[in-house]
Protein backbone atom coordinates (compact mmCIF):
# COMPACT_ATOMS: atom_id res chain seq x y z
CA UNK A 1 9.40 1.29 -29.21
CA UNK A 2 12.80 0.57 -28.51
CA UNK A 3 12.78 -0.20 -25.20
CA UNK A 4 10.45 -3.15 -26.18
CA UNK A 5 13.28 -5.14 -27.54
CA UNK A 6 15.75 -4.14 -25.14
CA UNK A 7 13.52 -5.31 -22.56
CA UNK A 8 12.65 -9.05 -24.50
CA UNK A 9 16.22 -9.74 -24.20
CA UNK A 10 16.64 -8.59 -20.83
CA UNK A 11 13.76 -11.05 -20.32
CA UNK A 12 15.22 -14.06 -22.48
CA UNK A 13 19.15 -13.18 -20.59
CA UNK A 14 16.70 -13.90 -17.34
CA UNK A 15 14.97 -16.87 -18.30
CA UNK A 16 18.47 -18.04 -19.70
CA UNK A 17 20.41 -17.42 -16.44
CA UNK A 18 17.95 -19.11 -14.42
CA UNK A 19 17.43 -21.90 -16.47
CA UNK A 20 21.41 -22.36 -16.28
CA UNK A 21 21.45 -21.96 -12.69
CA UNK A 22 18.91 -25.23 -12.43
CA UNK A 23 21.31 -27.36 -14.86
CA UNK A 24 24.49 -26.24 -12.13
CA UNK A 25 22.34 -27.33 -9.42
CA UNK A 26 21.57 -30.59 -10.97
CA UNK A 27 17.67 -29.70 -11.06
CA UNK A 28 17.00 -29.25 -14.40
CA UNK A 29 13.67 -31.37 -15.96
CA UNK A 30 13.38 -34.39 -14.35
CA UNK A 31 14.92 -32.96 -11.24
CA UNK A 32 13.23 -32.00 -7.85
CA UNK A 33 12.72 -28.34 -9.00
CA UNK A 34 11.03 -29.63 -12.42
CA UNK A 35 8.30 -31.63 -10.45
CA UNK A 36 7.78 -28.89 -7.77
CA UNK A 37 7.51 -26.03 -10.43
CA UNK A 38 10.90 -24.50 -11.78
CA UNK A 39 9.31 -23.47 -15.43
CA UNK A 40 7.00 -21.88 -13.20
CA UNK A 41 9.89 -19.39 -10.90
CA UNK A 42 11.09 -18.60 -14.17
CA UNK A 43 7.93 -17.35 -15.72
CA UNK A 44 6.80 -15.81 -12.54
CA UNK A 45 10.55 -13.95 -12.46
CA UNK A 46 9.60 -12.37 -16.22
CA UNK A 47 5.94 -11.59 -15.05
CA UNK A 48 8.28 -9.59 -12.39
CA UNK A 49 10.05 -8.38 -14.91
CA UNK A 50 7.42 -7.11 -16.82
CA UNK A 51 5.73 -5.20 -13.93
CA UNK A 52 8.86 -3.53 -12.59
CA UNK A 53 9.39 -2.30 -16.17
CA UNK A 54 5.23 -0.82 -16.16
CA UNK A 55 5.73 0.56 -12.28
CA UNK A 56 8.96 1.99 -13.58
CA UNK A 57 7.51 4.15 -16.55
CA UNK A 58 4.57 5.11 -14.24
CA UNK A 59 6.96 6.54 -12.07
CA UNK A 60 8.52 8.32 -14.67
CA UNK A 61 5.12 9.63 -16.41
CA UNK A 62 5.72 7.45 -19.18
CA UNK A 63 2.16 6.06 -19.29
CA UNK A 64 2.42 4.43 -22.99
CA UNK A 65 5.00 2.45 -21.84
CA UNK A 66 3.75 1.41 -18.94
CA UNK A 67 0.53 -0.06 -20.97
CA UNK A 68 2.76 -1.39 -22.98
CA UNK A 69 5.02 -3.83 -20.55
CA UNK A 70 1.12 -4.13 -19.00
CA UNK A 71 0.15 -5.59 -22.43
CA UNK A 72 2.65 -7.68 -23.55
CA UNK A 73 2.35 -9.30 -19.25
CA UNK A 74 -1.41 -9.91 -20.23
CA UNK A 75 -0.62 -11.70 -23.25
CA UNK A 76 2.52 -13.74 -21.93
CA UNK A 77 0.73 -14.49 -19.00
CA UNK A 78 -3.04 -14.43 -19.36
CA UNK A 79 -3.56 -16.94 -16.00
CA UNK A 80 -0.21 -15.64 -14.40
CA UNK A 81 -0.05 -14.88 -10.57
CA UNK A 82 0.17 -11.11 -10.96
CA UNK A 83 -2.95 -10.59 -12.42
CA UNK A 84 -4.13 -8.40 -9.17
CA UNK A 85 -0.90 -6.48 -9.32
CA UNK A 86 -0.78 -5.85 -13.28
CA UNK A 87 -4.61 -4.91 -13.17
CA UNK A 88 -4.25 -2.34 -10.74
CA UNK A 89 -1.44 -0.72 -12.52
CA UNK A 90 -3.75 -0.67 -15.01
CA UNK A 91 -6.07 1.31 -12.96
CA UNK A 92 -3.25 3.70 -12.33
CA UNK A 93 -2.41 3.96 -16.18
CA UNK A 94 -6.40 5.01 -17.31
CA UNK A 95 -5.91 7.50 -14.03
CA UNK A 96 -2.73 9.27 -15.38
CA UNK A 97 -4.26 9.18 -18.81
CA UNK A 98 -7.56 10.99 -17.43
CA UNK A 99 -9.43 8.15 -18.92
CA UNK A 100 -11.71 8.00 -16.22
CA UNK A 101 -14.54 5.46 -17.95
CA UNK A 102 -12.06 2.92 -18.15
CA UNK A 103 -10.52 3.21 -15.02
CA UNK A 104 -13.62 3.06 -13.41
CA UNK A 105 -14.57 0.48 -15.57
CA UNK A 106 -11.43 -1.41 -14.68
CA UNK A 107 -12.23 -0.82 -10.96
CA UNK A 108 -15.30 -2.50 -10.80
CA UNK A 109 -14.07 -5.47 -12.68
CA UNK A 110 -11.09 -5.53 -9.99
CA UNK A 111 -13.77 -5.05 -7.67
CA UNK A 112 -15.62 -8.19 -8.77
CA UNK A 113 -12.77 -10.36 -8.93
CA UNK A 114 -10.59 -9.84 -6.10
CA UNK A 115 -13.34 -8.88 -3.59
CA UNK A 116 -10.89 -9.70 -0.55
CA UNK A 117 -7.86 -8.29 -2.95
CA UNK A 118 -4.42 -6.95 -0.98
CA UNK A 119 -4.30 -4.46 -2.95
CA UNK A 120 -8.17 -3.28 -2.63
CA UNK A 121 -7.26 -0.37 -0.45
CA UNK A 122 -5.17 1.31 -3.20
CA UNK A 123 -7.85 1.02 -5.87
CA UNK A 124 -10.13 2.51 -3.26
CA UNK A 125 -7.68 5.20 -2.94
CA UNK A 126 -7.69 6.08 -7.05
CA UNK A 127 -11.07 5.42 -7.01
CA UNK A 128 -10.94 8.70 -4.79
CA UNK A 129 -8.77 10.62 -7.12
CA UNK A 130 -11.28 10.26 -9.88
């Protein structure tokens, strides 16, 4: 795909830039920012990155490469703090694909693990649709 690569060097330019930013500030490692988290702004700015690029191509119809930014967050960041956001675009995906099995299998495992999730009225909503 060649947006793929396009968008991994949009992603290391990001990770760069920030990374830079920290040295100018003085807070590099061993800085305040290190000890209160900065690798972890940076990697939740490309998780960001990742699901602008999948709401993006939904927007657009592009489904395929929505799954794929969805994919390559999931890998990247298996534990990341948008896991409730990048499932439910999920969700959406198997919707526009009329894969209805797996989004409602994908609903009920959203279901079960964010019980009290923000975004729980939405999936109710394409729970609707199907």
């Amino acid at each position: 795909m060649a947006g793929a690569g396009g968008d991994a060097d949009a992603l290391r330019l990001l990770v760069h830039g920030a990374r830079r930013q920290l040295r100018q500030l003085g807070l590099e490692r061993g800085g305040y920012l290190a000890a209160e988290g900065a690798d972890d702004v940076v990697a939740l700015d490309a998780q960001h990155l990742l699901l602008d690029r999948a709401r993006s191509a939904l927007r657009r119809h592009l489904v395929d490469e929505a799954i794929d930014a969805l994919e390559q967050h999931e890998r990247r960041f298996p534990r990341g703090q948008l896991i409730e956001q990048r499932e439910v675009l999920r969700i959406e995906a198997a919707v526009m694909k009329g894969r209805a099995d797996e989004a409602f299998d994908r609903i009920e495992r959203y279901e079960r693990r964010f019980p009290e999730g923000l975004l729980r009225d939405h999936v109710q909503r394409l729970k609707s649709e199907l």
